[in-house]
C-alpha atoms as a PDB file:
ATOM      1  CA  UNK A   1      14.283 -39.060 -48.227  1.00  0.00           C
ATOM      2  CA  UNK A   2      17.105 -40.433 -46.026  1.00  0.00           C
ATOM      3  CA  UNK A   3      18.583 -37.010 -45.424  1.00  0.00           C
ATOM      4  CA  UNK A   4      14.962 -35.878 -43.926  1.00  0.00           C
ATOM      5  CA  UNK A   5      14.874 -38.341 -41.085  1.00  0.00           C
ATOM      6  CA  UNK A   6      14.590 -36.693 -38.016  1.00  0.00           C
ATOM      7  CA  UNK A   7      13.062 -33.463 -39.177  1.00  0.00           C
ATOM      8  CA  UNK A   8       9.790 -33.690 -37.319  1.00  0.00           C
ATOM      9  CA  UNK A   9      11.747 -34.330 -33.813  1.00  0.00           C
ATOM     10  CA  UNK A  10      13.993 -31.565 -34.127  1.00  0.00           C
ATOM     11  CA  UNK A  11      11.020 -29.186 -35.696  1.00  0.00           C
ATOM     12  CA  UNK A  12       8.590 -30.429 -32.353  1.00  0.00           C
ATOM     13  CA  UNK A  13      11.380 -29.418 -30.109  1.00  0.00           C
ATOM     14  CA  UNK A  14      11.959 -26.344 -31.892  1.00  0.00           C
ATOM     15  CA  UNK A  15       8.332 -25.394 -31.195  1.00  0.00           C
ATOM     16  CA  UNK A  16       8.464 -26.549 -27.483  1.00  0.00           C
ATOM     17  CA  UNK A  17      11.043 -24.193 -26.895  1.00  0.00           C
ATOM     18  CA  UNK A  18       9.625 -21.544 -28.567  1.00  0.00           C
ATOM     19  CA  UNK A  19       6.111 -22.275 -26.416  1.00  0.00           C
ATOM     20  CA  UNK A  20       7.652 -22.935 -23.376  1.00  0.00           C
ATOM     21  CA  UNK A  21      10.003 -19.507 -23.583  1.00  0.00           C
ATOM     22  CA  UNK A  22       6.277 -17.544 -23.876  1.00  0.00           C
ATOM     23  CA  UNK A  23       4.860 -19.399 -21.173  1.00  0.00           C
ATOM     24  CA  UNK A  24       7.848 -18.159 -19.120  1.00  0.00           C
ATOM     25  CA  UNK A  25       6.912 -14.712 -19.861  1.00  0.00           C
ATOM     26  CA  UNK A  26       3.640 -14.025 -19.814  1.00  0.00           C
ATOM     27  CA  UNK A  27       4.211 -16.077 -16.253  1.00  0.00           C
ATOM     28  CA  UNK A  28       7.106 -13.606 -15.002  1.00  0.00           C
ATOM     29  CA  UNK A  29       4.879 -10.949 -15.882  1.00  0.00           C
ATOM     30  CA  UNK A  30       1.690 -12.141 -14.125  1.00  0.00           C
ATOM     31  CA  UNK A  31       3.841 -12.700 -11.011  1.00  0.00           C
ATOM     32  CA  UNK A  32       4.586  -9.228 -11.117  1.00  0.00           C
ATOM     33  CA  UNK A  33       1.267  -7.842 -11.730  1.00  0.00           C
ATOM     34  CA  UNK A  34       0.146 -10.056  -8.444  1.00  0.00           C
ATOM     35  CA  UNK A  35       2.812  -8.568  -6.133  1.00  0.00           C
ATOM     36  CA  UNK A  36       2.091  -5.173  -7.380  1.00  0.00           C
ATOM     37  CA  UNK A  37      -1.725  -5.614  -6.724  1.00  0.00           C
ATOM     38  CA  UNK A  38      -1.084  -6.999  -3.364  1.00  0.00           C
ATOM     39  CA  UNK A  39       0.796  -3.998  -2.619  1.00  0.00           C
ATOM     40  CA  UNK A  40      -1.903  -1.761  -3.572  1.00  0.00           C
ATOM     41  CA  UNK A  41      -4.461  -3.531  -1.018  1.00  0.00           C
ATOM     42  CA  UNK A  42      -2.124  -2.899   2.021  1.00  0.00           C
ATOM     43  CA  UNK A  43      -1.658   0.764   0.542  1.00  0.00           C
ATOM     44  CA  UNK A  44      -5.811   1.089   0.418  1.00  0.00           C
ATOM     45  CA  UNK A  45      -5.839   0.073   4.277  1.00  0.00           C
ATOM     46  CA  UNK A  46      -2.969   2.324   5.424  1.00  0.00           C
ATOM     47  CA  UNK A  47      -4.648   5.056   4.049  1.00  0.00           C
ATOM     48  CA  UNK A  48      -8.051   4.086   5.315  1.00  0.00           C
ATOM     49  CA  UNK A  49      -6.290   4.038   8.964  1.00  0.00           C
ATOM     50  CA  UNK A  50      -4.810   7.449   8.388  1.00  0.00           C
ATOM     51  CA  UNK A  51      -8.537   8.660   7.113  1.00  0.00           C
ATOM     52  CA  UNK A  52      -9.589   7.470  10.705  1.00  0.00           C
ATOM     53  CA  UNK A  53      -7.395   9.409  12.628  1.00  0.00           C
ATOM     54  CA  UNK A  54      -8.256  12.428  11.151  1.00  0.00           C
ATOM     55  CA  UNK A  55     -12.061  11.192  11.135  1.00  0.00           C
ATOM     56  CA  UNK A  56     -11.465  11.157  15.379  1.00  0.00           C
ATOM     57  CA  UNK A  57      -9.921  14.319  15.974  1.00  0.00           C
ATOM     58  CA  UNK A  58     -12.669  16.006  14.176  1.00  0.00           C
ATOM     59  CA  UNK A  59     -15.392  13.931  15.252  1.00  0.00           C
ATOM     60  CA  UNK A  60     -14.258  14.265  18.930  1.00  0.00           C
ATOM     61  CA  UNK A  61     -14.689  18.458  18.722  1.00  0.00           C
ATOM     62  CA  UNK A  62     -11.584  18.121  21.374  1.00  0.00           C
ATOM     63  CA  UNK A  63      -9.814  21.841  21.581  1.00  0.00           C
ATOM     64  CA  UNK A  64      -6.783  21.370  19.365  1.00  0.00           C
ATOM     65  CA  UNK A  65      -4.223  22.933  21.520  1.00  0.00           C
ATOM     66  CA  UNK A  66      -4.651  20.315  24.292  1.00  0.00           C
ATOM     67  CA  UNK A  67      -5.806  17.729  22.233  1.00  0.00           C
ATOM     68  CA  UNK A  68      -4.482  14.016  22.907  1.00  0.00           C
ATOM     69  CA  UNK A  69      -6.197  10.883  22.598  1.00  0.00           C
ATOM     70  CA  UNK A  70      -2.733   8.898  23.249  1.00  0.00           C
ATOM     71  CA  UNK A  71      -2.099   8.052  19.187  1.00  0.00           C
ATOM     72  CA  UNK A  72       0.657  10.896  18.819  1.00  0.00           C
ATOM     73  CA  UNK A  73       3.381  10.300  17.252  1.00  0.00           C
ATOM     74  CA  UNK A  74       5.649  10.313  20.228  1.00  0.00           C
ATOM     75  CA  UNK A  75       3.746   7.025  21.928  1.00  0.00           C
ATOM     76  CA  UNK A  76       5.798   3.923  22.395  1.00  0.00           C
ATOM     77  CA  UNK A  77       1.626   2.499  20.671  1.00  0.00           C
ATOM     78  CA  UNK A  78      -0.161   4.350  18.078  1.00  0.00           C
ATOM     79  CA  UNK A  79      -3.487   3.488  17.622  1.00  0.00           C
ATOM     80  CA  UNK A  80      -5.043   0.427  16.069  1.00  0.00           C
ATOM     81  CA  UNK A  81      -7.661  -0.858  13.865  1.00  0.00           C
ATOM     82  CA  UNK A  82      -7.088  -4.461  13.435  1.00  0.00           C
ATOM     83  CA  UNK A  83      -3.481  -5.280  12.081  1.00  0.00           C
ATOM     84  CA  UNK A  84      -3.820  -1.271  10.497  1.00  0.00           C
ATOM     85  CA  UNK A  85      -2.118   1.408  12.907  1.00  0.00           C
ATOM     86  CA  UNK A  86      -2.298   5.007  13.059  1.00  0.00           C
ATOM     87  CA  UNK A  87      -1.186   8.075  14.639  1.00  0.00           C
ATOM     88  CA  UNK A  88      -2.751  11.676  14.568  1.00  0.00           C
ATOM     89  CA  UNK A  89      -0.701  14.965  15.039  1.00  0.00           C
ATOM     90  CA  UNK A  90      -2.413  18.447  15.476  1.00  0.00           C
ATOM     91  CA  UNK A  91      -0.782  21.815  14.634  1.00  0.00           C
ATOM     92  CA  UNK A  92      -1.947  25.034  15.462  1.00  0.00           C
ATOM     93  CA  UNK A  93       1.090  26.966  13.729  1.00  0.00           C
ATOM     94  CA  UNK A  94       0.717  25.888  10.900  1.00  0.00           C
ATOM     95  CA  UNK A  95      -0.660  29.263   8.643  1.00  0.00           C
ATOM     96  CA  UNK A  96      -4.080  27.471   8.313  1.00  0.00           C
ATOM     97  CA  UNK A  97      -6.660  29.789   9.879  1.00  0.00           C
ATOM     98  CA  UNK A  98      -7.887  27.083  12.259  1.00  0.00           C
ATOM     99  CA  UNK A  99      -5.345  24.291  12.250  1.00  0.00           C
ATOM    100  CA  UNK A 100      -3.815  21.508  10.244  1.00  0.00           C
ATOM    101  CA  UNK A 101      -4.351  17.563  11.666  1.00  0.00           C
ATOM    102  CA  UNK A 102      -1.794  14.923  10.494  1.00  0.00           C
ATOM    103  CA  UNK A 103      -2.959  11.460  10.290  1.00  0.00           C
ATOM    104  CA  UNK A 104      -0.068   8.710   9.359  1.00  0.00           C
ATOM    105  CA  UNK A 105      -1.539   5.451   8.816  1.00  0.00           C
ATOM    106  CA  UNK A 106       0.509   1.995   8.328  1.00  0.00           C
ATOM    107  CA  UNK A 107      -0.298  -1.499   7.293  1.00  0.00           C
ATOM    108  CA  UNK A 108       2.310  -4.029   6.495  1.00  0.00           C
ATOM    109  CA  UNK A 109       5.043  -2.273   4.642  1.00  0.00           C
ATOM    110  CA  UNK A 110       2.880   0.711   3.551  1.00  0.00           C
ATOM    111  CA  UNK A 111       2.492   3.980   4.878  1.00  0.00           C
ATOM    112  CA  UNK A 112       0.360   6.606   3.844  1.00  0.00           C
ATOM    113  CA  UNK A 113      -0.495   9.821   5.562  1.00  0.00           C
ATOM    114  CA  UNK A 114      -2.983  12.657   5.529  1.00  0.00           C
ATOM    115  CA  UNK A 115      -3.063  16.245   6.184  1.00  0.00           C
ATOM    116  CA  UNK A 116      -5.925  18.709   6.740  1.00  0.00           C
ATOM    117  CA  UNK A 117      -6.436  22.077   7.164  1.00  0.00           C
ATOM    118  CA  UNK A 118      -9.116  23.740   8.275  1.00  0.00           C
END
């Protein structure tokens, strides 16, 4: 019985290391999964700006080859919606049969960018 003294202490702390080395884990991992989600929600609104730009050209029926509503790419300020910013490039050589629109959209760190032809 004398050699068994102690056993419970260093069994409990055994355990505690064991629980707290999981909980250390699963927490890394979590952290990740946050930072990765808020990435995705700035990505969702950088595209949504870029979706606008191309959403103006065509809703503004403006003739392509002169076509400039001062969110080119070449302005010192693209565009804004909110803290979102875009900027919209038209092509007419660009093999479509009407023309292709560019639409880069950024928010945060994220850019995303859209391209139609039509």
């Amino acid at each position: 019985m004398e050699s068994q003294k102690g056993l419970a202490l260093y069994l409990s702390i055994i355990i505690m290391i064991i629980l707290l080395s999981v909980v250390l884990g699963i927490s890394a991992i979590l952290l990740g999964q946050f930072k990765i989600i808020g990435n995705m929600e700035d990505s969702v609104v950088a595209f949504y700006a870029a979706e606008t730009g191309i959403e103006y050209v065509l809703n503004s029926r403006s003739d392509l080859a002169t076509f400039s509503n001062g969110c080119e790419k070449d302005q010192a300020d693209p565009c804004s919606i909110g803290d979102a910013k875009y900027y919209v490039d038209a092509d007419l050589d660009c093999g479509a049969p009407n023309a292709c629109i560019k639409s880069v959209g950024t928010y945060k760190n994220s850019v995303r960018a859209l391209q139609v032809s039509y």
